[in-house]
C-alpha atoms as a PDB file:
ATOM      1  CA  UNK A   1      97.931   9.682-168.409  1.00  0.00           C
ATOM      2  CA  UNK A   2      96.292   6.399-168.104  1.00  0.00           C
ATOM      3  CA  UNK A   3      97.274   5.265-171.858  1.00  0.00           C
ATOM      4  CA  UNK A   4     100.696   6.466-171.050  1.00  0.00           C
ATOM      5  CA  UNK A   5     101.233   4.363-168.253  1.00  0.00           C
ATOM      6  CA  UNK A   6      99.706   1.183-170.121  1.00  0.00           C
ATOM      7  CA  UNK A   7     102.181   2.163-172.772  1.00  0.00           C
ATOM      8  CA  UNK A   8     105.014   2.069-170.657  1.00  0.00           C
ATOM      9  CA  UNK A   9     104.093  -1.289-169.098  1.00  0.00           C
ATOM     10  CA  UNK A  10     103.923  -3.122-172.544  1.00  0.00           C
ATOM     11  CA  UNK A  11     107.146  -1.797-173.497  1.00  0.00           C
ATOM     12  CA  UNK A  12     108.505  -3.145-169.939  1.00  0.00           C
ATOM     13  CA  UNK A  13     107.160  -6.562-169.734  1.00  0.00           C
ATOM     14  CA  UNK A  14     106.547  -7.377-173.404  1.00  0.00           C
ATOM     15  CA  UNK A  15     109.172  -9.540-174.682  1.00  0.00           C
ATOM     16  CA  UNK A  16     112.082  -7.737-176.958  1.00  0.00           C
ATOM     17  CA  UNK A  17     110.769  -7.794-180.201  1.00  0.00           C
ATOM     18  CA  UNK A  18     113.894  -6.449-181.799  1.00  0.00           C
ATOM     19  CA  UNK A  19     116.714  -7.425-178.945  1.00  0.00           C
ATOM     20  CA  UNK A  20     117.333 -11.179-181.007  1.00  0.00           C
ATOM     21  CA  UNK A  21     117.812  -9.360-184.332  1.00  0.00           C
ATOM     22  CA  UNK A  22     120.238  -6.788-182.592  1.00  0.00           C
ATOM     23  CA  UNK A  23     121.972  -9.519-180.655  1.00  0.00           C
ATOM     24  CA  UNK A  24     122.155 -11.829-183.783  1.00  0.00           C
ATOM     25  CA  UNK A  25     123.772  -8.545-185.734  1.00  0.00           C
ATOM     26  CA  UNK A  26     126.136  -7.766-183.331  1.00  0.00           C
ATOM     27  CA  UNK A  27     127.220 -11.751-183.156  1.00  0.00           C
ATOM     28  CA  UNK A  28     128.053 -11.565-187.333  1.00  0.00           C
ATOM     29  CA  UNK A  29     129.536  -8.430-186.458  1.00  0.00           C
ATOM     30  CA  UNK A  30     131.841 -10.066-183.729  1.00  0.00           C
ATOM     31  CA  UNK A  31     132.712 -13.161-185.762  1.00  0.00           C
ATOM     32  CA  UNK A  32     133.376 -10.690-188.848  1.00  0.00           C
ATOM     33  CA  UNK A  33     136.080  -8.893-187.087  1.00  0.00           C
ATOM     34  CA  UNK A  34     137.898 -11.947-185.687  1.00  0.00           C
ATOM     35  CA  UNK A  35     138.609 -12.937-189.399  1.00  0.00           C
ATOM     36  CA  UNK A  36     140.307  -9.347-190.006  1.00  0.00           C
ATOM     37  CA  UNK A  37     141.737  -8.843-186.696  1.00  0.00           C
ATOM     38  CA  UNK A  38     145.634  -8.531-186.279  1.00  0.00           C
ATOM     39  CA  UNK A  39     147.732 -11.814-185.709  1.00  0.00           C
ATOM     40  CA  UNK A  40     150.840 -12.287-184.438  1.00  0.00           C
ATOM     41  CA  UNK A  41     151.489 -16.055-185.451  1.00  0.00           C
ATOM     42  CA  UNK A  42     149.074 -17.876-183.977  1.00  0.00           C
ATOM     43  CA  UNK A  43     147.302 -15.492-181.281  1.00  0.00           C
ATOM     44  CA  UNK A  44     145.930 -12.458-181.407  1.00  0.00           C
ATOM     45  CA  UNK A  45     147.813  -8.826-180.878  1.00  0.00           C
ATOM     46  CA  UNK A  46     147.480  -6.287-178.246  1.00  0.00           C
ATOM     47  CA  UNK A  47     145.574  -3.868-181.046  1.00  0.00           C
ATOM     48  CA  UNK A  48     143.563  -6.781-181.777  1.00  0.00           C
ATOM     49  CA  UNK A  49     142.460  -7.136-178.257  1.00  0.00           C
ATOM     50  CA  UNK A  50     141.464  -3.490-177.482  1.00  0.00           C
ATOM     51  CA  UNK A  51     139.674  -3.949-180.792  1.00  0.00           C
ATOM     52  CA  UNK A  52     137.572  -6.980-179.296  1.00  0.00           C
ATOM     53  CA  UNK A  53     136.917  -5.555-175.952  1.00  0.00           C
ATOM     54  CA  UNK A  54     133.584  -3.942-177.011  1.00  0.00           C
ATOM     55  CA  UNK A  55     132.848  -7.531-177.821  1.00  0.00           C
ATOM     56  CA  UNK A  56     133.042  -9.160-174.661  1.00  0.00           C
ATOM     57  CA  UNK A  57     129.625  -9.588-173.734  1.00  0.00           C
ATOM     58  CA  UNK A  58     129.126 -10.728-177.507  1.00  0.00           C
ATOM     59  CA  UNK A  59     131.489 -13.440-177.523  1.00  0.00           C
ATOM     60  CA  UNK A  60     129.746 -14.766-173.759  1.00  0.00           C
ATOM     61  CA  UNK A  61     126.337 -14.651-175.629  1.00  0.00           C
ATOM     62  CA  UNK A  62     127.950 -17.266-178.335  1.00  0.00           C
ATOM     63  CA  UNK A  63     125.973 -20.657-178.752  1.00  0.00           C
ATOM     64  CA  UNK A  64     127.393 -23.701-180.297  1.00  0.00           C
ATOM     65  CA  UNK A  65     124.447 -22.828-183.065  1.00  0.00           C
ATOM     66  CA  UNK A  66     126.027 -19.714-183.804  1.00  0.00           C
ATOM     67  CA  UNK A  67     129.761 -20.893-184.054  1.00  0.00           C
ATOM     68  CA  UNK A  68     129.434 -24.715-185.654  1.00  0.00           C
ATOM     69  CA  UNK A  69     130.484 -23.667-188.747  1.00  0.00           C
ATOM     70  CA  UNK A  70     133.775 -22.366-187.744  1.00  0.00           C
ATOM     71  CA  UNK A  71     136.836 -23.816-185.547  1.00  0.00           C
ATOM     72  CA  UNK A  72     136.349 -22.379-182.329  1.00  0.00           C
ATOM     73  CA  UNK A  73     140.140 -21.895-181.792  1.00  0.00           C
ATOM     74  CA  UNK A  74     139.861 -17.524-183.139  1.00  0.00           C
ATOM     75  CA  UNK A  75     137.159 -17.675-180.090  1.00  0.00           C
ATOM     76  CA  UNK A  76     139.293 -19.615-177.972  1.00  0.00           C
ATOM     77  CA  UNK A  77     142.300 -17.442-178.693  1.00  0.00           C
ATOM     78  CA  UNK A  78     140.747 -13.907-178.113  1.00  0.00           C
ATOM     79  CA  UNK A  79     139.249 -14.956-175.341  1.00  0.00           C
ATOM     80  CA  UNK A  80     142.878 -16.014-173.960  1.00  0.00           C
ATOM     81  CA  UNK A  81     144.287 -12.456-175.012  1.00  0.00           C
ATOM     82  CA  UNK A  82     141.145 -10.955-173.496  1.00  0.00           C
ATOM     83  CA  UNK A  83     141.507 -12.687-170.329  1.00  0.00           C
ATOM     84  CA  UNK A  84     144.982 -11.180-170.224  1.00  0.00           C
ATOM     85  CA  UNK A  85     143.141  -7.353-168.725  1.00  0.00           C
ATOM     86  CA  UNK A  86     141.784  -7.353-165.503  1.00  0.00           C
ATOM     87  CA  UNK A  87     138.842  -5.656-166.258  1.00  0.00           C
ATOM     88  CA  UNK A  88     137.831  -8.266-168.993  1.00  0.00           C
ATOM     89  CA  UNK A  89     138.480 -10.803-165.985  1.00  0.00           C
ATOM     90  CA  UNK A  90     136.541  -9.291-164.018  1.00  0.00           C
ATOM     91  CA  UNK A  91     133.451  -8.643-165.980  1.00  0.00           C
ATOM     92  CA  UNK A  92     133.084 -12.531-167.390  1.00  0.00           C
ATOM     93  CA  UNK A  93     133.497 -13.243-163.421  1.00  0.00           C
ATOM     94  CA  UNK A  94     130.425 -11.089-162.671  1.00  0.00           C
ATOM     95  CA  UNK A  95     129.087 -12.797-166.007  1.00  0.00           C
ATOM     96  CA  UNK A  96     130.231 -16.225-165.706  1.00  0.00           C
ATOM     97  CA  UNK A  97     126.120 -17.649-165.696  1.00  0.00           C
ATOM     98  CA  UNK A  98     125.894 -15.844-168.932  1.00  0.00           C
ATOM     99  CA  UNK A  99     128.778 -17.513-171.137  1.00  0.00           C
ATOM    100  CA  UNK A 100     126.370 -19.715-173.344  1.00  0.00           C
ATOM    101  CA  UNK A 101     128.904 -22.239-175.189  1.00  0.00           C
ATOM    102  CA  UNK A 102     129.939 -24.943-172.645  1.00  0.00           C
ATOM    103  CA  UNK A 103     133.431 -25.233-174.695  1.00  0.00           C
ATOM    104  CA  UNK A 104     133.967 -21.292-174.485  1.00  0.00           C
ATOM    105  CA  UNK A 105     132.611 -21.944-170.990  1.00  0.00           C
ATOM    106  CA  UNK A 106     135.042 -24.578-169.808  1.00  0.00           C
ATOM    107  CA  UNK A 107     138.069 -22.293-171.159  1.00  0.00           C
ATOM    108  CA  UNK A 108     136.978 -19.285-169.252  1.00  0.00           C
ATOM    109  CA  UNK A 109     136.585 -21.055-166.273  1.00  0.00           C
ATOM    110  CA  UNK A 110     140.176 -22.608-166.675  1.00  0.00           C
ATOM    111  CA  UNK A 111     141.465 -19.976-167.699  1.00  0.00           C
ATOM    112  CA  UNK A 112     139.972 -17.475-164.522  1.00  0.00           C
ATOM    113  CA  UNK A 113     141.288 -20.493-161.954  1.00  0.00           C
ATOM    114  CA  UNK A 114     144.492 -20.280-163.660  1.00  0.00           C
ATOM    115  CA  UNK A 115     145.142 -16.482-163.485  1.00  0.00           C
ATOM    116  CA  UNK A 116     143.751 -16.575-159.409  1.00  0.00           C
ATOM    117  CA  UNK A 117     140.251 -14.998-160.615  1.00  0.00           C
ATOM    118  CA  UNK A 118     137.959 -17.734-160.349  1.00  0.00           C
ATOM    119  CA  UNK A 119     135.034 -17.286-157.870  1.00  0.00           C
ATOM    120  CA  UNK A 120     133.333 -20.301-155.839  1.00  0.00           C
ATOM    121  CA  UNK A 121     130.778 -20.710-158.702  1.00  0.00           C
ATOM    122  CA  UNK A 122     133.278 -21.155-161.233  1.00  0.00           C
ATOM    123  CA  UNK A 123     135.304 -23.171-158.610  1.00  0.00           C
ATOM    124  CA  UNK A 124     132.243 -25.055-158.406  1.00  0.00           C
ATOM    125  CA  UNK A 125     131.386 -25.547-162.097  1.00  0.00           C
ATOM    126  CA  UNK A 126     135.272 -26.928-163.020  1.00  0.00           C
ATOM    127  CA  UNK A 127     134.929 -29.668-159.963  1.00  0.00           C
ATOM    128  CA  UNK A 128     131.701 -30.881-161.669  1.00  0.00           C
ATOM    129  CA  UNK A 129     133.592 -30.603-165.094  1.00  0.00           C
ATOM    130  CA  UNK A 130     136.302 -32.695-163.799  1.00  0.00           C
ATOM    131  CA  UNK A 131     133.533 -35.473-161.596  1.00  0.00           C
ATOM    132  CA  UNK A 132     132.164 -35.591-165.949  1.00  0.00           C
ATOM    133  CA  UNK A 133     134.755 -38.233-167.774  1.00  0.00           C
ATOM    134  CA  UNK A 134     133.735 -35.557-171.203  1.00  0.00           C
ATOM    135  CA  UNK A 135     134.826 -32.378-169.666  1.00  0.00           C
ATOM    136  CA  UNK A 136     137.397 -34.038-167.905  1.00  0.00           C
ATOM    137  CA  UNK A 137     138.936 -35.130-171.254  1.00  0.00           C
ATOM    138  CA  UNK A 138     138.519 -31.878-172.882  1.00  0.00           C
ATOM    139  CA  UNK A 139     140.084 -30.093-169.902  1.00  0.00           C
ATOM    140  CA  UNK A 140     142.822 -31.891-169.915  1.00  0.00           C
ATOM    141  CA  UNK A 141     142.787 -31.578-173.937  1.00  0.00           C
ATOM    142  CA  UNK A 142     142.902 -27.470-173.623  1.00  0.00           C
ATOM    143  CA  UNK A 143     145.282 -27.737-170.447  1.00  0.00           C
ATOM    144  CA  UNK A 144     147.774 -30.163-172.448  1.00  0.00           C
ATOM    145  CA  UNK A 145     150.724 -31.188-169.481  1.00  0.00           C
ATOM    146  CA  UNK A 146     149.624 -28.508-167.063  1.00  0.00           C
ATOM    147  CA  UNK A 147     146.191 -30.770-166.624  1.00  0.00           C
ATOM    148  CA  UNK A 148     147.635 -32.369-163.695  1.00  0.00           C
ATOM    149  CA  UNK A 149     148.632 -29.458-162.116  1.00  0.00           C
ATOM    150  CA  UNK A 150     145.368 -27.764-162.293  1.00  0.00           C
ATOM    151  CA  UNK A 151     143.279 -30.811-161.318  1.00  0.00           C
ATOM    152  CA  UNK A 152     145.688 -31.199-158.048  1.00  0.00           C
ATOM    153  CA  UNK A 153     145.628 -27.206-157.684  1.00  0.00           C
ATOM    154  CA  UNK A 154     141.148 -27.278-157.931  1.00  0.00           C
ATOM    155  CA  UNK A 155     140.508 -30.776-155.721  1.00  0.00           C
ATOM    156  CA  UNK A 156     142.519 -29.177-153.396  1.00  0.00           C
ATOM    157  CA  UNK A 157     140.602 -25.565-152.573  1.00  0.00           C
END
């Protein structure tokens, strides 16, 4: 009983030794099926987006490592189409911490504010993204003329 319970303890506290492999499988798998998934000019369709879904939690776990050698706009347009369900919108909420790409990031949280889904962390995280001249440039870059709007719309909650 004693080994047992020492057994059990190592698995528990020793560090994942195959949870980076799976994670790094599952992130080719991801970026796989956004290269065969179904367009509809230049965003993604409805089939493609129930198709992603399972994803989700993938796409958060993203670094710029793991997407530098692509454009990020397939990310950036799923993750529009994906915002588009409430439960999606609801999960990256609960998991906004997690989202590890700060461009991926920035879109989310712009994208939550917009659809009246952001919480006071992500409230809190696009203030300090508009106070950086960067982020405030690249907001206003994935915003285009509705920048002003949104700026006027955040400053003022």
């Amino acid at each position: 009983m004693l080994i047992m319970n020492f057994l059990a303890a190592l698995l528990i506290f020793a560090p994942g030794q195959g949870s980076d492999q799976f994670s790094e499988v599952r992130k080719k798998e991801f970026i796989e099926l956004l290269r065969v998934l179904p367009t509809k000019g230049e965003f993604y369709t409805e089939e493609a987006v129930v198709k992603a879904g399972p994803y989700l939690p993938v796409l958060l776990a993203l670094t710029e490592k793991d997407i530098e050698k692509y454009d990020i706009y397939p990310f950036a347009a799923i993750s529009r189409g994906l915002c588009d369900r409430r439960e999606h919108r609801a999960y990256v909420v609960r998991s906004f911490a997690k989202i590890r790409h700060p461009k991926l990031k920035l879109f989310w949280g712009a994208m939550l504010f917009d659809s009246s889904a952001a919480s006071p962390e992500i409230e809190r995280f696009l203030r300090a993204a508009l106070a950086s001249q960067e982020e405030a440039k690249l907001l206003s870059e994935m915003l285009g003329p509705q920048f002003k709007s949104f700026q006027k719309r955040l400053l003022s909650n």
